[in-house]
Protein backbone atom coordinates (compact mmCIF):
# COMPACT_ATOMS: atom_id res chain seq x y z
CA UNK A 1 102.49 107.42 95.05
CA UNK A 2 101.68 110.36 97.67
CA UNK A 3 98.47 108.58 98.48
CA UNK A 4 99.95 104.82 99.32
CA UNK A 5 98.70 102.36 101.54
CA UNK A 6 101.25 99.91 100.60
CA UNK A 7 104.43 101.06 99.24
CA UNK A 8 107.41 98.92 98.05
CA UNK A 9 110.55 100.63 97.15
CA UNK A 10 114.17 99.36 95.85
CA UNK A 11 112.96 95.71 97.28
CA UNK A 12 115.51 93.25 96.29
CA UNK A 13 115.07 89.37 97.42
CA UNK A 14 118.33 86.28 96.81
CA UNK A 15 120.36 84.54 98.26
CA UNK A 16 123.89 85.93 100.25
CA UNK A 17 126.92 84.03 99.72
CA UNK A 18 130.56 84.44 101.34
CA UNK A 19 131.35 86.27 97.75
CA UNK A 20 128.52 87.43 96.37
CA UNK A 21 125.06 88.20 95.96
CA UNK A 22 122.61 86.34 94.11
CA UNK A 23 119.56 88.37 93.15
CA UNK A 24 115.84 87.09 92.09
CA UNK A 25 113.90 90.13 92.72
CA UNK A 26 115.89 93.07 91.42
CA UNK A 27 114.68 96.39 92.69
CA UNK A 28 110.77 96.42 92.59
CA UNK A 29 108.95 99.58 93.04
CA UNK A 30 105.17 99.11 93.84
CA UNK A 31 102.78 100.78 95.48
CA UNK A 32 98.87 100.45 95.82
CA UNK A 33 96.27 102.91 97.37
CA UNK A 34 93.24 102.60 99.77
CA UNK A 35 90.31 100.85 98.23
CA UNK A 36 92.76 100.61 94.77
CA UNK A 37 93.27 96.89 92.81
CA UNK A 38 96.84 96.40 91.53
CA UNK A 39 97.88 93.36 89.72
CA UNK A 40 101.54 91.70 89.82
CA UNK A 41 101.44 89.14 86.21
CA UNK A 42 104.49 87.51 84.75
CA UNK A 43 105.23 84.31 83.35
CA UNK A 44 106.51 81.38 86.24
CA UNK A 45 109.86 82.43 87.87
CA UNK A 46 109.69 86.65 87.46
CA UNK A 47 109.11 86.78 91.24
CA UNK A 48 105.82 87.41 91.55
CA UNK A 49 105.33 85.03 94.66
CA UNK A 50 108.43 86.31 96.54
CA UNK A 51 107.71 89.91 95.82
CA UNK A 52 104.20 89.04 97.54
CA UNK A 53 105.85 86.86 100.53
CA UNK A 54 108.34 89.61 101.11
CA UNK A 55 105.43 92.25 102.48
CA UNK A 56 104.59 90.27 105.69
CA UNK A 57 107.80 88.90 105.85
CA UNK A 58 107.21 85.12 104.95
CA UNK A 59 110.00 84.39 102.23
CA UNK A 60 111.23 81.09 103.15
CA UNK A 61 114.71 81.78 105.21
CA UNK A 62 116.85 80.06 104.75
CA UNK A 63 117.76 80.37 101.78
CA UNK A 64 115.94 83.32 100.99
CA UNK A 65 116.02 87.15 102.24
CA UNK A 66 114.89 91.11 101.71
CA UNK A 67 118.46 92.19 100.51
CA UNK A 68 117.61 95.34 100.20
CA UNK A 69 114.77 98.29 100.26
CA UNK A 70 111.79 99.71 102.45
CA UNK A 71 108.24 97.83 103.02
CA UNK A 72 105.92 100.61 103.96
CA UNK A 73 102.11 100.10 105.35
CA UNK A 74 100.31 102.80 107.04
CA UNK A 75 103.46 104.82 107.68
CA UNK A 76 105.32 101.82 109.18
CA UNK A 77 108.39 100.21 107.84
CA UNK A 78 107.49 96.58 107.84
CA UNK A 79 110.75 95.15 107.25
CA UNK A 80 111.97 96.55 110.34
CA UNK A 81 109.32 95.44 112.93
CA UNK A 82 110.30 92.60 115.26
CA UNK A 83 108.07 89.23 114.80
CA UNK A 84 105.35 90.42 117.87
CA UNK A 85 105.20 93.26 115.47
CA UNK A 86 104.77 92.39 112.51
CA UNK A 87 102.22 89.01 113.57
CA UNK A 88 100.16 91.79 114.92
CA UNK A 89 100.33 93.44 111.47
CA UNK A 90 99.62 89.57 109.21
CA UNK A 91 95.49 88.63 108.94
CA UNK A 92 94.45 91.97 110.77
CA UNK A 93 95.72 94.76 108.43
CA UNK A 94 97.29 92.95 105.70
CA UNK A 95 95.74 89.65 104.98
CA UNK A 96 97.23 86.92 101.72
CA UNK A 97 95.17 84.15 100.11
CA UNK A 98 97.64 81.21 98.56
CA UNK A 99 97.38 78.79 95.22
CA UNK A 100 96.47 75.72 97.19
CA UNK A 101 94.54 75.75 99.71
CA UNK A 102 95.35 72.08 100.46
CA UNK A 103 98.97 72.87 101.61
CA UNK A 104 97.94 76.13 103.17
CA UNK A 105 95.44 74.40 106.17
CA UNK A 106 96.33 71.98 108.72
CA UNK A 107 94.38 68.50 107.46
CA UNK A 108 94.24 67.81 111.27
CA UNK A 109 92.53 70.73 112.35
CA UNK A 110 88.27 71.17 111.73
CA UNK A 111 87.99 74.80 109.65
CA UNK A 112 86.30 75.98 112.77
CA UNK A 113 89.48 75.70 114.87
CA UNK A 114 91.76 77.36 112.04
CA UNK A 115 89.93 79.99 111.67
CA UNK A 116 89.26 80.79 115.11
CA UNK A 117 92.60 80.83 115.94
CA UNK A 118 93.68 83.48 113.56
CA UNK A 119 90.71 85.70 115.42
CA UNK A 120 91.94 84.61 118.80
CA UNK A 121 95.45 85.63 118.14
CA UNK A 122 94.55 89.23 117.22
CA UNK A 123 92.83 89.63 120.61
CA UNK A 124 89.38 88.14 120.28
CA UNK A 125 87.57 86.11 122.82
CA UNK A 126 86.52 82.59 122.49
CA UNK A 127 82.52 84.08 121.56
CA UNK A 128 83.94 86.90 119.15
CA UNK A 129 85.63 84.45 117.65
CA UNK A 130 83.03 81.84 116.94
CA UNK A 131 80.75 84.55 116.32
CA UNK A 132 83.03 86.05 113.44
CA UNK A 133 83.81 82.36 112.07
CA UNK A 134 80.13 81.82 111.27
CA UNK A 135 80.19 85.53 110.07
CA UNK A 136 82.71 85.32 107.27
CA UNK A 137 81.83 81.88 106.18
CA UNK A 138 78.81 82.77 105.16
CA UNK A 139 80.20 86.43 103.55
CA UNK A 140 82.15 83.98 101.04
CA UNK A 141 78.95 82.26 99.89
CA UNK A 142 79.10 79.17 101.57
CA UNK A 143 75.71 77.98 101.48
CA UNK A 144 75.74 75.67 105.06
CA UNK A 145 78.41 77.43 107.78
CA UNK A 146 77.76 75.42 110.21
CA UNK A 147 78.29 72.27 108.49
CA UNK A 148 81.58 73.93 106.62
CA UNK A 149 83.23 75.07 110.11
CA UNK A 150 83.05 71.15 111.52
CA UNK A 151 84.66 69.71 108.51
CA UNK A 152 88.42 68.41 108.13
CA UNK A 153 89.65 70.20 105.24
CA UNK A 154 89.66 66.85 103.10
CA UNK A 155 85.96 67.10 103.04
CA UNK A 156 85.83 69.82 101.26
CA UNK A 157 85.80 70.58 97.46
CA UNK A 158 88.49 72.58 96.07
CA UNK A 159 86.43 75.60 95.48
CA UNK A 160 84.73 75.02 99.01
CA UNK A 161 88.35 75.30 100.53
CA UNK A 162 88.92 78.71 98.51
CA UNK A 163 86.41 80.34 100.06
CA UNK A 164 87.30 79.39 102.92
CA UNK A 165 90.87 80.73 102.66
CA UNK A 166 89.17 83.96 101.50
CA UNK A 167 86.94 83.80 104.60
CA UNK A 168 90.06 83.39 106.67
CA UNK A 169 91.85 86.36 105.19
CA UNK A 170 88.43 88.53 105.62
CA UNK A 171 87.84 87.57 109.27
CA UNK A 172 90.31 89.94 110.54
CA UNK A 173 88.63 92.98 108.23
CA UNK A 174 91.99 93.45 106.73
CA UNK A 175 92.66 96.70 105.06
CA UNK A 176 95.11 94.80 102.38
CA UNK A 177 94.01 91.80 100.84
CA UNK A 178 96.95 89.67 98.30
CA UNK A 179 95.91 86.97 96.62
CA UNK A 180 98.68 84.73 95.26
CA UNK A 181 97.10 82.81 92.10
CA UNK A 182 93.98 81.74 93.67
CA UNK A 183 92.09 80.44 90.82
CA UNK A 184 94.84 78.59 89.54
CA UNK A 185 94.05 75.17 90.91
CA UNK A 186 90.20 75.48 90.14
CA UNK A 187 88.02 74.59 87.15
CA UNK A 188 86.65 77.35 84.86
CA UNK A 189 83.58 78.08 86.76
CA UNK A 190 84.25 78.41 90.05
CA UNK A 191 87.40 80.19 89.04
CA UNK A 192 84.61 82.44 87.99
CA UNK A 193 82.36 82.20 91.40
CA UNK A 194 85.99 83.38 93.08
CA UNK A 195 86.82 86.36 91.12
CA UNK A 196 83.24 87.57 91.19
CA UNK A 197 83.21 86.76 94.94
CA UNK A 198 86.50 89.00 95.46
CA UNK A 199 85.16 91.67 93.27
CA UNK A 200 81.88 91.77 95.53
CA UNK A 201 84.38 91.79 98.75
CA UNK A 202 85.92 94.45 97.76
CA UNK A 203 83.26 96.83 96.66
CA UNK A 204 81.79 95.85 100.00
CA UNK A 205 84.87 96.42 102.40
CA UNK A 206 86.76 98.72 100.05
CA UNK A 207 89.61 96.85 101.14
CA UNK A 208 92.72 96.91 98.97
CA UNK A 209 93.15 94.33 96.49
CA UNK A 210 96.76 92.65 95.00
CA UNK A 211 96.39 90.24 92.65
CA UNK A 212 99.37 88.15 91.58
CA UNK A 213 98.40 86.23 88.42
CA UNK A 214 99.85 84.62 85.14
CA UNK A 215 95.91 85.01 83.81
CA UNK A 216 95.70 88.24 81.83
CA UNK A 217 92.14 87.46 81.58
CA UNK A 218 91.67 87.78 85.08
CA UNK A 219 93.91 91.21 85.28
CA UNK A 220 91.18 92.61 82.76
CA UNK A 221 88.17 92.28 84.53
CA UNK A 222 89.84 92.68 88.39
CA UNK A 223 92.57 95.38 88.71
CA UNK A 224 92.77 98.92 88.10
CA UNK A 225 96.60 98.92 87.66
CA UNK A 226 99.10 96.46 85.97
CA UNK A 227 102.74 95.85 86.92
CA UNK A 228 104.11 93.49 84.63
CA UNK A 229 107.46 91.70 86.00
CA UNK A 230 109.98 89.58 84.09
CA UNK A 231 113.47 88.49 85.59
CA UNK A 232 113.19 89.79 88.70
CA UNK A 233 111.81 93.29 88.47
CA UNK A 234 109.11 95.28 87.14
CA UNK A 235 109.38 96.06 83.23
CA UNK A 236 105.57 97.96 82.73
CA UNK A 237 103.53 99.82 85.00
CA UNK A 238 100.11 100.92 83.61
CA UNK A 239 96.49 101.30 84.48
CA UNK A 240 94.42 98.26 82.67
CA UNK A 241 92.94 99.79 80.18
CA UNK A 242 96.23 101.64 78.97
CA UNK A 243 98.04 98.61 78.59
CA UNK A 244 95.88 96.41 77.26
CA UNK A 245 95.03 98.90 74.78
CA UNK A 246 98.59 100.33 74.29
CA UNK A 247 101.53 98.32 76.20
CA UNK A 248 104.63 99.75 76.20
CA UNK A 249 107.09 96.81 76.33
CA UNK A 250 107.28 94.22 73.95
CA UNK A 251 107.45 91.29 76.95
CA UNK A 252 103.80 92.96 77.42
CA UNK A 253 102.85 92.92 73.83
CA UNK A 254 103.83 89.53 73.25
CA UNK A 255 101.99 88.54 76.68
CA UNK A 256 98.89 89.96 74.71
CA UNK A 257 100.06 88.93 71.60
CA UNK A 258 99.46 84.62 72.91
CA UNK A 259 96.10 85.64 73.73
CA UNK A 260 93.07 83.56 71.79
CA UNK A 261 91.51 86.87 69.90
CA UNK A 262 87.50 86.66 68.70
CA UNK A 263 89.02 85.61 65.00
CA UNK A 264 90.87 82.49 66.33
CA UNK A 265 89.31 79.30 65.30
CA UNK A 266 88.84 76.20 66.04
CA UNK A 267 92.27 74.44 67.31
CA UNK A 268 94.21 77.59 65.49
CA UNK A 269 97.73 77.59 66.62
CA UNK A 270 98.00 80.53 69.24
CA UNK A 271 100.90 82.63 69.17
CA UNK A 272 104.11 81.78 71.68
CA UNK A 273 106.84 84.10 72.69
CA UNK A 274 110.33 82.48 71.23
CA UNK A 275 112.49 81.25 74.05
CA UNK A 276 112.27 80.93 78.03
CA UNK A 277 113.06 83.22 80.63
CA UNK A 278 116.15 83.89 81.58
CA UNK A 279 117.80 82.96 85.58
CA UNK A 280 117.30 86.20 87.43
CA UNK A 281 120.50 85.03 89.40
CA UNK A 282 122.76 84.76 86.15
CA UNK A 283 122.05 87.86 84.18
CA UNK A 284 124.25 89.09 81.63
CA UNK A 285 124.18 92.88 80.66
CA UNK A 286 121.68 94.55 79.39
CA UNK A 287 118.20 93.74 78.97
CA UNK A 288 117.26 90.26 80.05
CA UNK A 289 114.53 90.38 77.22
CA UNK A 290 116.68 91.26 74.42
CA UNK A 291 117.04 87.47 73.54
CA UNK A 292 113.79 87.01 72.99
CA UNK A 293 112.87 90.80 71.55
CA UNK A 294 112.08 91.51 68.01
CA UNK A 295 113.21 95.19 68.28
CA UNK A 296 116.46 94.28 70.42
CA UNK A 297 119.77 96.66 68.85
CA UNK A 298 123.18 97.51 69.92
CA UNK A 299 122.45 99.40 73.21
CA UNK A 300 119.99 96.32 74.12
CA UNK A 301 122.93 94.00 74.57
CA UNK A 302 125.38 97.07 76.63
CA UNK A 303 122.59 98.52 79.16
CA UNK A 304 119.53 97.33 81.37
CA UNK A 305 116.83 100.33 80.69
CA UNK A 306 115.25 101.91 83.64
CA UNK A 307 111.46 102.28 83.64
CA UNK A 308 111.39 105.36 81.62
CA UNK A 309 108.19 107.76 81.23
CA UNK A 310 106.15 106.15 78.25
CA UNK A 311 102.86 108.97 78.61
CA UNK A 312 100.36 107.02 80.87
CA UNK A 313 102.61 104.24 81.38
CA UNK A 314 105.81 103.31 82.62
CA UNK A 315 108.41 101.00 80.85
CA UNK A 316 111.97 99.21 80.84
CA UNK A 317 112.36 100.00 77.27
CA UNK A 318 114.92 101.78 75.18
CA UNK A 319 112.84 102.15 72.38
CA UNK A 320 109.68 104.25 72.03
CA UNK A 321 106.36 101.68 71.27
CA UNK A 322 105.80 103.83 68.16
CA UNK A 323 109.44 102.46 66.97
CA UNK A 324 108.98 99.05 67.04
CA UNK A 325 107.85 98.47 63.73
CA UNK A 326 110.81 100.45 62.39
């Protein structure tokens, strides 16, 4: 993408052993644009999370490390700034939001403190800082600021505490915002309240949005652009509408497939996808889908496809969508 902001390319995450390599992210190519929404879904263990981590270099090392390939923001390669570097670069230009907000603040520490430290780390003074605090809290629609910013996080509800790990991420007026399953820990509605406050950020800010999500219903409504990953690496690339309307692998089919549709009923079984996903660190050859494919033949089992040119989408597929029924 001539136009990217942030740019993955040939990223590959594991493990290095005296022998070997062992590989969980296998090559990803991503890349999202100023102001653009991309979303990252995949069932548990495709390597979502760690594709996300490896942009401002949190993957937890040991055991984990970028094996290979170029993180790109603004021009700069991220995965070869030094630490002073790339803090500089973490909650001012590129900003995440995490599953559980629980384990991501310090219980010790009031909200005011937590977040005022972020500020005062990227050069503001003690009054900026405060100032900004107040600011953001009440951006995320927190109805009494004051009263949020002197609470221990344990006195907060768990929607209360999303916000105000959104209001964290915005206080630095980040240009890249990634939000790693947000909603996941939350009841229906305010999973609702969050998307809907995200989607109101981001008009606002025209910040750049990631979403990483299992929750195609979410994708619909949020992104612009899908990458769909399984084992490791990216296996569609589409804009929303394209492939929700027309996907181009069968992993993303059958993804849409298990959805509830308007003619399910009552306690209807839904439909499942046969099998689980395979170890991204003990792959056989050929495609790692094959096992659980309908439309898997001989060159399946002999040769991992590339994403190959599918019209408006991209996909890891040997066959042609209009085949599959053949």
């Amino acid at each position: 993408m001539a136009d990217a902001l942030l740019e993955l390319r040939g990223v590959r995450i594991g493990m290095r052993e005296r022998r070997r390599q062992r590989e969980i992210v296998r090559g990803v190519d991503l890349a999202v644009a100023v102001g653009e929404k991309l979303g990252i879904v995949g069932e548990s263990g495709s390597g979502k999370t760690l594709t996300a981590l490896s942009v401002l270099g949190l993957l937890p090392s040991p055991p984990l490390r970028l094996l290979a390939g170029r993180i790109t923001y603004d021009g700069r390669l991220l995965n070869e700034l030094d630490d002073k570097a790339l803090a500089a670069v973490r909650g001012a230009e590129i900003a995440m939001v995490y599953q559980d907000p629980m384990t991501s603040l310090n219980p010790l520490l009031r909200i005011r403190t937590q977040i005022t430290e972020t500020l005062r780390a990227h050069g503001a003074d003690r009054a900026e800082a405060a100032e900004r605090t107040r600011q953001v809290l009440g951006q995320v629609g927190l109805a009494d600021p004051e009263r949020v910013e002197r609470a221990f996080p344990h006195e907060l509800s768990g929607g209360m505490l999303q916000r105000v790990m959104i209001a964290m991420a915005l206080a630095g007026s980040p240009r890249v915002l990634i939000a790693d399953e947000p909603t996941t820990a939350l009841d229906v509605t305010i999973q609702q309240q969050i998307l809907e406050l995200v989607e109101d950020l981001q008009v606002r800010t025209g910040m750049a949005v990631v979403w990483v999500t299992h929750d195609l219903g979410v994708v619909a409504r949020l992104v612009d652009r899908v990458a769909v990953m399984y084992a490791g690496r990216v296996v569609e690339e589409a804009a929303t509408a394209d492939l929700f309307a027309r996907p181009s692998h069968p992993y993303t089919a059958a993804l849409l497939g298990s959805l509830p549709q308007t003619s399910t009923g009552h306690r209807d079984r839904l439909t499942q996808i046969g099998g689980t996903p395979p170890d991204p660190t003990r792959l056989a050859a050929g495609c790692p889908f094959r096992w659980r494919c309908p439309y898997a033949f001989d060159r399946c089992t002999e040769e991992e496809p590339p994403l190959l040119e599918r019209g408006s989408s991209r996909a890891a597929c040997w066959k042609e969508p209009a085949a599959w029924a053949r």
